[in-house]
N, C-alpha and C. Protein backbone atom coordinates (compact mmCIF):
# COMPACT_ATOMS: atom_id res chain seq x y z
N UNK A 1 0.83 -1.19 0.00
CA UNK A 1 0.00 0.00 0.00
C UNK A 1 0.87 1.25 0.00
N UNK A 2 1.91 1.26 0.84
CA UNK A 2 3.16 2.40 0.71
C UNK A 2 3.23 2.55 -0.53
N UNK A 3 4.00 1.40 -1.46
CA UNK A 3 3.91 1.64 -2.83
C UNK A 3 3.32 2.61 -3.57
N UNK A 4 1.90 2.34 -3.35
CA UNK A 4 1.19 2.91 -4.20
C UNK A 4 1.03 4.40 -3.74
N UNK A 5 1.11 4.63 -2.48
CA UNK A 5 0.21 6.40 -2.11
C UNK A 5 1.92 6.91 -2.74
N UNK A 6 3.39 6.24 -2.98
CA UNK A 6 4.39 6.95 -3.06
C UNK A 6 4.26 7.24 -4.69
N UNK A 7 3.57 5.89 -5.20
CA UNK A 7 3.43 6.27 -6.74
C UNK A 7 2.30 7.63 -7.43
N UNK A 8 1.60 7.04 -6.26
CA UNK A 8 0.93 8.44 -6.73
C UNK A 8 1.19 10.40 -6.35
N UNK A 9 2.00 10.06 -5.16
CA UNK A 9 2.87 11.38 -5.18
C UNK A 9 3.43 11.56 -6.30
N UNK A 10 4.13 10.37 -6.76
CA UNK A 10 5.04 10.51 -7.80
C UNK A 10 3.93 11.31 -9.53
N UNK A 11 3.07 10.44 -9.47
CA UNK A 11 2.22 10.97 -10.45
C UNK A 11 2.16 12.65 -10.21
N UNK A 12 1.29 13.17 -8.90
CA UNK A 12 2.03 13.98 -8.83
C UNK A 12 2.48 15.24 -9.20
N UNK A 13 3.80 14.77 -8.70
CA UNK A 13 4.76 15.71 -8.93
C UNK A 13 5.39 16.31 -10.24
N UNK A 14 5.04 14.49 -11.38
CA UNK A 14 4.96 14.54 -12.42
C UNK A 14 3.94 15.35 -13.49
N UNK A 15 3.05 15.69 -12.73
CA UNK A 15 2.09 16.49 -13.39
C UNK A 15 2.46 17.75 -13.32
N UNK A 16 3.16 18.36 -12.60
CA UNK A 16 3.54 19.77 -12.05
C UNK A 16 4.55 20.01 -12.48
N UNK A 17 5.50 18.87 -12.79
CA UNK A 17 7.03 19.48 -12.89
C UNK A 17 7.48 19.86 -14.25
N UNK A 18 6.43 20.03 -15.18
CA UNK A 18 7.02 20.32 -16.83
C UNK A 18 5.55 20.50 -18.02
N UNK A 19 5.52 21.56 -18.32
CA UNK A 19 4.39 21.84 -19.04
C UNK A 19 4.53 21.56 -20.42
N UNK A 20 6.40 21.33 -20.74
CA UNK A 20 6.76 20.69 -21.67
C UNK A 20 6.34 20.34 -22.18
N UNK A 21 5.79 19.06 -21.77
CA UNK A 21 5.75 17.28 -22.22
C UNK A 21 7.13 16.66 -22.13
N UNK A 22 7.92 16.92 -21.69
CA UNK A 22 8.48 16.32 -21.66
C UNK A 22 8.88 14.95 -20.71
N UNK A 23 9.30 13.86 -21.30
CA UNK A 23 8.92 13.09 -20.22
C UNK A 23 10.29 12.78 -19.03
N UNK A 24 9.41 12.44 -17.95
CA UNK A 24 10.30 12.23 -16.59
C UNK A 24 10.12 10.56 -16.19
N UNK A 25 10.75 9.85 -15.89
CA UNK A 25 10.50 8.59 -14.87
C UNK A 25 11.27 8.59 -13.25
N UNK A 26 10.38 7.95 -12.97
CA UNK A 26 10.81 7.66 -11.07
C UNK A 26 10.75 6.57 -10.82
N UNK A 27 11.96 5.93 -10.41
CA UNK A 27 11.89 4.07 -10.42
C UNK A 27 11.63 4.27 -8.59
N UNK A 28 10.54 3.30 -7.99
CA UNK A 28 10.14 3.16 -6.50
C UNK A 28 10.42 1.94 -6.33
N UNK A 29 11.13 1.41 -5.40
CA UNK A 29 11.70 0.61 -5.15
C UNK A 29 10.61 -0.32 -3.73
N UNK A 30 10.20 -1.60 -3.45
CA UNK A 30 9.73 -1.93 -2.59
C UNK A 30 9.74 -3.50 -2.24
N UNK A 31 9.18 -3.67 -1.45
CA UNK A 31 9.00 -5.36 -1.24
C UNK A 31 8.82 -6.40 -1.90
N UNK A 32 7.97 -5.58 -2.93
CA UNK A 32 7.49 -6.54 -4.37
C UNK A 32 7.93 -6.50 -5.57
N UNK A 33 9.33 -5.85 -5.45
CA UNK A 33 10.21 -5.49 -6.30
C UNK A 33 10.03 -3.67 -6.48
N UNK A 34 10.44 -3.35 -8.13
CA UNK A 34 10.29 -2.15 -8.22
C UNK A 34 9.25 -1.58 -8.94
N UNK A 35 8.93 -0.33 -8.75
CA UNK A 35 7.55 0.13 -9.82
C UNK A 35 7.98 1.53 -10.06
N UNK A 36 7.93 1.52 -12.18
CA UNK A 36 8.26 2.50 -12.20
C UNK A 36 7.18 3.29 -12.89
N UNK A 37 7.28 4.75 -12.49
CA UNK A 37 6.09 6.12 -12.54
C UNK A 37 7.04 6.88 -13.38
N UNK A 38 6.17 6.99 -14.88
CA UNK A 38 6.95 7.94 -15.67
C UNK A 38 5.89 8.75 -16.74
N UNK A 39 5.82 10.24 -16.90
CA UNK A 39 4.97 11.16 -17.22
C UNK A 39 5.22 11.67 -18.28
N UNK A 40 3.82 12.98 -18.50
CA UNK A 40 4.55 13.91 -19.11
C UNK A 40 4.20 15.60 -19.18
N UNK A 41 3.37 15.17 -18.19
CA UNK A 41 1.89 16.25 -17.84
C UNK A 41 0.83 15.80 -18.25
N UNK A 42 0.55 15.46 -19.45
CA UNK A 42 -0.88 14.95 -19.29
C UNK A 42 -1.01 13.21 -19.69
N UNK A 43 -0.06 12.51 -19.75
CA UNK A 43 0.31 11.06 -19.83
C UNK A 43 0.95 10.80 -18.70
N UNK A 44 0.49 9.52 -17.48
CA UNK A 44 0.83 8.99 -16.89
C UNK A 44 0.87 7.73 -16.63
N UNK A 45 1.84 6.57 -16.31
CA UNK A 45 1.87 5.31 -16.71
C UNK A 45 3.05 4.59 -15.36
N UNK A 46 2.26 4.05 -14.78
CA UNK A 46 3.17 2.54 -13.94
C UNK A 46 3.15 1.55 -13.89
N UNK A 47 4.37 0.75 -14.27
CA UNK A 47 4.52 -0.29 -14.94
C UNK A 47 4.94 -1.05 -13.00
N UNK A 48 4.82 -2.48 -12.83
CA UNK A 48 5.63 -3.77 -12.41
C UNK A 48 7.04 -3.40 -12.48
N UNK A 49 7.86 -3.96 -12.06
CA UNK A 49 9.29 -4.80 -12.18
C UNK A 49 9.54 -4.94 -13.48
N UNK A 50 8.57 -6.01 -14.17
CA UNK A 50 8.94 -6.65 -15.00
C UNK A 50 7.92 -6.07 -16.37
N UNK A 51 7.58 -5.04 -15.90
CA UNK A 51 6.93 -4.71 -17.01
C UNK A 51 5.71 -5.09 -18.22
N UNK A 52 4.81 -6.03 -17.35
CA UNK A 52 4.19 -7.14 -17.50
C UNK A 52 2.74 -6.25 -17.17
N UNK A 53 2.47 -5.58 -16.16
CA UNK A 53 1.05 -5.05 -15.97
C UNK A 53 1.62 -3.54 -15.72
N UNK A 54 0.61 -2.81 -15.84
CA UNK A 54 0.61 -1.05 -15.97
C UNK A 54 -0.63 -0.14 -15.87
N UNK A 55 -0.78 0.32 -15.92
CA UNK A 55 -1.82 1.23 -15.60
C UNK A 55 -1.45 2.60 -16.46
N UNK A 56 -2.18 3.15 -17.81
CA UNK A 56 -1.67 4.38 -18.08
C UNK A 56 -3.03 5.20 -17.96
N UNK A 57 -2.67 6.33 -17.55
CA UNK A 57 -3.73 7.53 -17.06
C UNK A 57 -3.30 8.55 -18.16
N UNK A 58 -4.37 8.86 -19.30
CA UNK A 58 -4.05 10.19 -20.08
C UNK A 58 -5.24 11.08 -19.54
N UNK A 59 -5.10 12.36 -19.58
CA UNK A 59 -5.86 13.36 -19.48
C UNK A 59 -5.93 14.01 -21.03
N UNK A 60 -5.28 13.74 -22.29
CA UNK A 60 -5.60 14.60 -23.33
C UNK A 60 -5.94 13.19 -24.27
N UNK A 61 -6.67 11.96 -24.08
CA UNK A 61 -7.33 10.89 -25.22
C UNK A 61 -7.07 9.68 -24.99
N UNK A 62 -7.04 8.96 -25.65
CA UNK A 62 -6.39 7.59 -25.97
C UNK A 62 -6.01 7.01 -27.21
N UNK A 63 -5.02 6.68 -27.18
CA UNK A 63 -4.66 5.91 -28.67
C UNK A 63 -5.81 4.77 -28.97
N UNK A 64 -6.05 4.73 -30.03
CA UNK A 64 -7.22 3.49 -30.62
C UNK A 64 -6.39 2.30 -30.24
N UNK A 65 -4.87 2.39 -30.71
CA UNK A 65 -4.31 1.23 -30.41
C UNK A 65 -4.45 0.62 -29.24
N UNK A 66 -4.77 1.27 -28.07
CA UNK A 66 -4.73 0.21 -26.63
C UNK A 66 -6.14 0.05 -26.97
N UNK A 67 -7.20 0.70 -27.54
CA UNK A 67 -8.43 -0.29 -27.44
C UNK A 67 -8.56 -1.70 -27.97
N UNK A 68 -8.86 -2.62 -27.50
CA UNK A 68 -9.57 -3.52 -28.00
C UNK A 68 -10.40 -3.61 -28.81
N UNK A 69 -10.36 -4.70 -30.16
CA UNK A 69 -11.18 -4.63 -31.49
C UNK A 69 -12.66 -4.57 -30.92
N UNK A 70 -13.35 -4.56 -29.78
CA UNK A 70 -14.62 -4.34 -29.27
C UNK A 70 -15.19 -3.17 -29.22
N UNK A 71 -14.37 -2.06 -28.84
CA UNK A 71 -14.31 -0.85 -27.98
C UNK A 71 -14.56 -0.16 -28.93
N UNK A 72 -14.78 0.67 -29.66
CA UNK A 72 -14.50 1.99 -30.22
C UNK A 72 -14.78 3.39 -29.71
N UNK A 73 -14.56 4.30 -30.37
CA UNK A 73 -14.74 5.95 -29.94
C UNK A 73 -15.72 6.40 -30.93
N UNK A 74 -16.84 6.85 -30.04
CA UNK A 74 -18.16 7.15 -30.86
C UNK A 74 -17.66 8.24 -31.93
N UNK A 75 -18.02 8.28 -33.18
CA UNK A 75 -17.82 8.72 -34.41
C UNK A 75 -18.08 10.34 -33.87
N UNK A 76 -17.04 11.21 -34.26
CA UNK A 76 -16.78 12.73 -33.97
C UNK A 76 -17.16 13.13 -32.66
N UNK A 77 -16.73 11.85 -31.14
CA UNK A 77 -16.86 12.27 -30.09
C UNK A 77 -15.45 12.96 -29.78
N UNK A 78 -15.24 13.84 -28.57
CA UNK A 78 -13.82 14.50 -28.09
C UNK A 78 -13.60 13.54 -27.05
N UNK A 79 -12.50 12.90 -27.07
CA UNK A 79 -11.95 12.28 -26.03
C UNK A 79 -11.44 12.88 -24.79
N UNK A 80 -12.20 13.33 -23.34
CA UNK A 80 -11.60 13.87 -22.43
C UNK A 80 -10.45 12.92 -21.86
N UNK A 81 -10.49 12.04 -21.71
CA UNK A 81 -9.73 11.29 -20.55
C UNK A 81 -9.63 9.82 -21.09
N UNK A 82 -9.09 9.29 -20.49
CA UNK A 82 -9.11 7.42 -20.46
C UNK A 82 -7.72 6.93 -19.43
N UNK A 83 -8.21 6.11 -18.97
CA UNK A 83 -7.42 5.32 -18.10
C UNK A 83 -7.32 3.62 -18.45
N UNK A 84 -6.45 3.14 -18.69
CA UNK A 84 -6.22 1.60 -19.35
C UNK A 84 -5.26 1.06 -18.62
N UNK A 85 -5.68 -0.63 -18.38
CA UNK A 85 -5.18 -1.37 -17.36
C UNK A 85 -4.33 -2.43 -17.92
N UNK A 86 -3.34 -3.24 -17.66
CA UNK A 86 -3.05 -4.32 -18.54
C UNK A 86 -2.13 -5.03 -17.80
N UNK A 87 -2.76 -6.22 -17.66
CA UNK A 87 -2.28 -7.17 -16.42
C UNK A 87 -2.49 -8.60 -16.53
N UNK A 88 -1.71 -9.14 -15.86
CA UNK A 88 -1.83 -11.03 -16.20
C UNK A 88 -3.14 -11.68 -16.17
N UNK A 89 -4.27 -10.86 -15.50
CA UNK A 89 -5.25 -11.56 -14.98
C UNK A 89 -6.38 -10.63 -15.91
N UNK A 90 -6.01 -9.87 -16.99
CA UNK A 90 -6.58 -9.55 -18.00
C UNK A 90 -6.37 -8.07 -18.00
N UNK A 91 -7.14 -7.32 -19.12
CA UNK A 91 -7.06 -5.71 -19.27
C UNK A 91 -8.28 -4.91 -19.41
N UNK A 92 -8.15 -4.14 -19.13
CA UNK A 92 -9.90 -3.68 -18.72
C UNK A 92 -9.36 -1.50 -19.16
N UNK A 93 -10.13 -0.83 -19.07
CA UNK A 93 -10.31 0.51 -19.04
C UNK A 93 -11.11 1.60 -19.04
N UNK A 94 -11.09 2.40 -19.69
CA UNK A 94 -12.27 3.56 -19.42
C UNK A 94 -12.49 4.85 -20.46
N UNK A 95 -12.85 5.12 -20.98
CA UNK A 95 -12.61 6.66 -22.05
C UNK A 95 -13.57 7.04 -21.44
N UNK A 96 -13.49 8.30 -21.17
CA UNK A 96 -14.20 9.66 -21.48
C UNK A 96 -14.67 10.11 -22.52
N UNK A 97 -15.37 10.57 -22.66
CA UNK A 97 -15.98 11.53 -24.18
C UNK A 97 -17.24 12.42 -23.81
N UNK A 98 -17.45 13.36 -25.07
CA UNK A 98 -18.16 14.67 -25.12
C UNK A 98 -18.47 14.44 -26.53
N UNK A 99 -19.94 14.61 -26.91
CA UNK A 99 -20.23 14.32 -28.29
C UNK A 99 -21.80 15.29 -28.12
N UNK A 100 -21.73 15.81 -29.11
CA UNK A 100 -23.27 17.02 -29.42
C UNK A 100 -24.31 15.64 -29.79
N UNK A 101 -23.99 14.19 -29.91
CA UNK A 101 -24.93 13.14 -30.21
C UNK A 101 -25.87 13.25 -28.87
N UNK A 102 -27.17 12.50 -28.76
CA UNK A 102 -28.05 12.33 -28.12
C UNK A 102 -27.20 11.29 -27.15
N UNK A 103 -27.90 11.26 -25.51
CA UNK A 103 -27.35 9.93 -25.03
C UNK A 103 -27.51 8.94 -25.68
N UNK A 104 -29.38 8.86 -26.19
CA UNK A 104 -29.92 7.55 -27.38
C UNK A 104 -29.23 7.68 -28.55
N UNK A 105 -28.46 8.09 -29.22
CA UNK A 105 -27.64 8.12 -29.92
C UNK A 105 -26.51 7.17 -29.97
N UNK A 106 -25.73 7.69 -28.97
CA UNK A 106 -24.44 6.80 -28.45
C UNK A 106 -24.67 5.57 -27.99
N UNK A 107 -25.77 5.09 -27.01
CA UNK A 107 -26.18 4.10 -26.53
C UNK A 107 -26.42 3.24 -27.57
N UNK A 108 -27.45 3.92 -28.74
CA UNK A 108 -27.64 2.96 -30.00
C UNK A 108 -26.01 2.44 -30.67
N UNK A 109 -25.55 3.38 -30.76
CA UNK A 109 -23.83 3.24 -31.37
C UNK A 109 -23.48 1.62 -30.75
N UNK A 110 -23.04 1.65 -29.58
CA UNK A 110 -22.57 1.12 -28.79
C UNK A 110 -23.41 -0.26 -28.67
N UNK A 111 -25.16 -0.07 -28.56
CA UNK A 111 -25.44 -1.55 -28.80
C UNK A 111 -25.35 -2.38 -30.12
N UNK A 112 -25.30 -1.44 -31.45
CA UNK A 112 -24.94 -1.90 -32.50
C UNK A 112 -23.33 -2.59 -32.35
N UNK A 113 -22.37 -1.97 -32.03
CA UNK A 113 -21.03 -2.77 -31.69
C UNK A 113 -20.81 -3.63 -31.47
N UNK A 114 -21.37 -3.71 -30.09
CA UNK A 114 -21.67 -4.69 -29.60
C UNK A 114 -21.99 -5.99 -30.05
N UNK A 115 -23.46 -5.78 -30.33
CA UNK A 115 -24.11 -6.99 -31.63
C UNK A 115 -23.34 -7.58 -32.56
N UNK A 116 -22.44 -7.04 -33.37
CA UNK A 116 -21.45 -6.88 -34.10
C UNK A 116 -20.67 -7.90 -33.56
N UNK A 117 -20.38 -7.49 -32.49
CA UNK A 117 -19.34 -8.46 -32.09
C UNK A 117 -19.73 -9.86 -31.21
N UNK A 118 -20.60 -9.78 -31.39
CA UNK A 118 -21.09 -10.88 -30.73
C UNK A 118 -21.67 -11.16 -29.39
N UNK A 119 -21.91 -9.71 -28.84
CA UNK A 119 -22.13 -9.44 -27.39
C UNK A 119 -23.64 -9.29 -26.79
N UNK A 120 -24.46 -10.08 -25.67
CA UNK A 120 -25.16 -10.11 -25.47
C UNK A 120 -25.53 -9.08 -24.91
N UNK A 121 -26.53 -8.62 -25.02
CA UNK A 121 -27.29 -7.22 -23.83
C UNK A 121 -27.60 -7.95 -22.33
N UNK A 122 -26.91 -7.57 -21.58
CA UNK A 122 -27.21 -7.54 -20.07
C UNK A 122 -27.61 -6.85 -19.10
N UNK A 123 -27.54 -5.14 -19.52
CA UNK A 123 -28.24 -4.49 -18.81
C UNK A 123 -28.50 -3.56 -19.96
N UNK A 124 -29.75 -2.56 -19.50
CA UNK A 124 -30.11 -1.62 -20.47
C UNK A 124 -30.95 -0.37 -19.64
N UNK A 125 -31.01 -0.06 -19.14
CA UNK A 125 -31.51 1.31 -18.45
C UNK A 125 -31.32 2.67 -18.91
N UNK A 126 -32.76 3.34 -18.03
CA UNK A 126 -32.76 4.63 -18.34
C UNK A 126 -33.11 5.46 -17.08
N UNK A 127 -32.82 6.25 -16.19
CA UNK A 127 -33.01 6.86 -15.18
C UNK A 127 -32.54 8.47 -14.55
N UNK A 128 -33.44 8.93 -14.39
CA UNK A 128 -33.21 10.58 -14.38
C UNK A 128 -32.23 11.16 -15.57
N UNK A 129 -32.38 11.18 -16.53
CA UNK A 129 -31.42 11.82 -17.34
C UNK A 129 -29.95 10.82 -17.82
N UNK A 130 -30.32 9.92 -17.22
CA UNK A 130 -28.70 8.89 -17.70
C UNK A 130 -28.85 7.68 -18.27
N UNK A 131 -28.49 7.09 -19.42
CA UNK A 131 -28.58 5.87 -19.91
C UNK A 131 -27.27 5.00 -19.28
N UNK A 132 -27.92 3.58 -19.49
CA UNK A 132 -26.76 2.93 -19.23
C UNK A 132 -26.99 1.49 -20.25
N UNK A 133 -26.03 0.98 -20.81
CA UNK A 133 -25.97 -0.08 -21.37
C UNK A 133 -25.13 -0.68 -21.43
N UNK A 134 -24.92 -2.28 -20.80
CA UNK A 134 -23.89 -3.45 -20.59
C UNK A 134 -24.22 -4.49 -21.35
N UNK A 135 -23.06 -5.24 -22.09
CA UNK A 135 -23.17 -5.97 -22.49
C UNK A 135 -22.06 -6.99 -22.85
N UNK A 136 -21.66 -8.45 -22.84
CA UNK A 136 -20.72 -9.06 -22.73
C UNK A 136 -20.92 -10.34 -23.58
N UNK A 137 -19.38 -10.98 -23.91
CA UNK A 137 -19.25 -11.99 -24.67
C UNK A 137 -20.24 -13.19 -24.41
N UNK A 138 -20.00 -13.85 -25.36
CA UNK A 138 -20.59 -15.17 -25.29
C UNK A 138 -20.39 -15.56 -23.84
N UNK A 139 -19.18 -15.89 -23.83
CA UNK A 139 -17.82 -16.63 -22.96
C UNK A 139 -18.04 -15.86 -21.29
N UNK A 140 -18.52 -14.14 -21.83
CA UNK A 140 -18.33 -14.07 -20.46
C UNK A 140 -17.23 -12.96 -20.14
N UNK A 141 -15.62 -13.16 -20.63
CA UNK A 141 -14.58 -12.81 -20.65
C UNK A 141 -14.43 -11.21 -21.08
N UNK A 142 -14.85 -10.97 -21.96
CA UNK A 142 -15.58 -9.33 -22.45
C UNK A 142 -16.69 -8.82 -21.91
N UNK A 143 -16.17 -7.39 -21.51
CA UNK A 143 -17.74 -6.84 -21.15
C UNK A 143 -17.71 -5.20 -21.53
N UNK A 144 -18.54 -4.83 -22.06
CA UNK A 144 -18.35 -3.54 -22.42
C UNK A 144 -20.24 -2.72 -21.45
N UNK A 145 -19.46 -1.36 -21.28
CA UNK A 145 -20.41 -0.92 -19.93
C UNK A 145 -20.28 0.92 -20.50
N UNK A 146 -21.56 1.24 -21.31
CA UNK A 146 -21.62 2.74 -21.95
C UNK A 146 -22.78 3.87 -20.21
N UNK A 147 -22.21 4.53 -20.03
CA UNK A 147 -23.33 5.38 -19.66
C UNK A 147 -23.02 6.96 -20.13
N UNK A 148 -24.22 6.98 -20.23
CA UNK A 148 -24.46 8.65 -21.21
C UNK A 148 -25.34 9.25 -20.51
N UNK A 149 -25.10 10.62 -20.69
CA UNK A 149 -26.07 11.54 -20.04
C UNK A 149 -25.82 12.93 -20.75
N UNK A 150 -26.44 14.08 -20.73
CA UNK A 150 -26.73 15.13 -21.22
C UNK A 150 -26.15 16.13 -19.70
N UNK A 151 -24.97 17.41 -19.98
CA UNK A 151 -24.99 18.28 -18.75
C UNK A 151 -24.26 19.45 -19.77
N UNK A 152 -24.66 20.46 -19.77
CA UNK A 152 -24.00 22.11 -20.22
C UNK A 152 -24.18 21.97 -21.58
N UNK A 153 -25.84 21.44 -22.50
CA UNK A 153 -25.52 21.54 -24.04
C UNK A 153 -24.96 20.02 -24.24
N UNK A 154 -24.13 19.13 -24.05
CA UNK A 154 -23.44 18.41 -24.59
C UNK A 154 -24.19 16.94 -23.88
N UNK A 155 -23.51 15.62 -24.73
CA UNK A 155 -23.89 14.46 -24.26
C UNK A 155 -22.01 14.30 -23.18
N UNK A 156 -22.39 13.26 -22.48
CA UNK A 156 -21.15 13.17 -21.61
C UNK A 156 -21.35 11.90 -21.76
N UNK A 157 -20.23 10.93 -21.95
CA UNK A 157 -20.19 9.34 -22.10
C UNK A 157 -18.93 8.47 -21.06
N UNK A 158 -19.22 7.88 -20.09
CA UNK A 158 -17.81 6.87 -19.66
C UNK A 158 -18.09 5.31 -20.63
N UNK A 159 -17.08 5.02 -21.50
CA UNK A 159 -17.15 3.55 -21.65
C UNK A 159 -16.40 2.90 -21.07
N UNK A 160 -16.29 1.71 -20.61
CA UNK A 160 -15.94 1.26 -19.60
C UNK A 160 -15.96 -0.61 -20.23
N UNK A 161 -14.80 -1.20 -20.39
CA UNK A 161 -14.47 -2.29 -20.84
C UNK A 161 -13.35 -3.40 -19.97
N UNK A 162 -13.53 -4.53 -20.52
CA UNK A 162 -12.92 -5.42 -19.70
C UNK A 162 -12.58 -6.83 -20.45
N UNK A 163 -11.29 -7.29 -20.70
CA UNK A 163 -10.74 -8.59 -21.99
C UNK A 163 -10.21 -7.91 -22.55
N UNK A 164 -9.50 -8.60 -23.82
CA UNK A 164 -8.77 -8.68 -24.56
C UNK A 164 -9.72 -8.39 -25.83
């Protein structure tokens, strides 16, 4: 647990220390070997020892490349944020987005994908102003999780995924 509240100082400090971009790393050393925290202001990423699981935190998008062929980015949405996980026991993550689309819009997007890929509907709701729609593999192993809502003019979306 030390580990981690030191990694996240480290995040941090890394956020503050260069408006650059330029990037910094901080190798933390601990019981479970080492973990290293390396930035750039708005990219943050800690890897294992061995470089095997990580966690990267962007504040300005996500590369398509860490998504999974499941996932996509709703067609002319702005990517605020995303956070992506990737670890022995699988990889999972999160985007942000801002799109002038309807929540029913995106939600439709997203259950079409879905379908597409072979993914069953498991949840589907609508409540005070927020949609939500889950849905997962055959297998189980995939799960993709949209909620949308409307705040200042705009639709606001977290997608939220899990597999390979």
């Amino acid at each position: 647990m030390r580990a981690y509240l030191i990694a996240l100082a480290c995040l941090a400090m890394l956020a503050g220390c260069d408006r650059q971009r330029q990037e910094h790393t901080v190798t933390i050393p601990g019981n479970g070997g080492t973990m290293t925290v390396s930035g750039n202001g708005q990219n943050f990423t800690v890897k294992d020892a061995n470089g095997n699981q990580s966690v990267t935190v962007n504040s300005g998008g996500v590369a398509a490349a860490v998504l999974p062929g499941f996932v996509s980015v709703f067609p002319g949405a702005k990517i605020d944020s995303s956070v992506v996980g990737v670890g022995a026991k699988g990889n999972g993550g999160t985007v942000i987005l801002e799109t002038s689309a309807s929540p029913a819009d995106v939600i439709a997007y997203y259950k079409q994908k879905s379908s597409a890929a072979g993914f069953g509907e498991t949840m589907n709701m609508a409540t005070g102003g927020t949609t939500m729609f889950t849905a997962s593999s055959k297998d189980s192993k995939k799960t993709v999780e949209v909620v949308a809502s409307t705040s200042n003019g705009a639709t606001h979306a977290q997608v939220i995924w899990s597999g390979e």
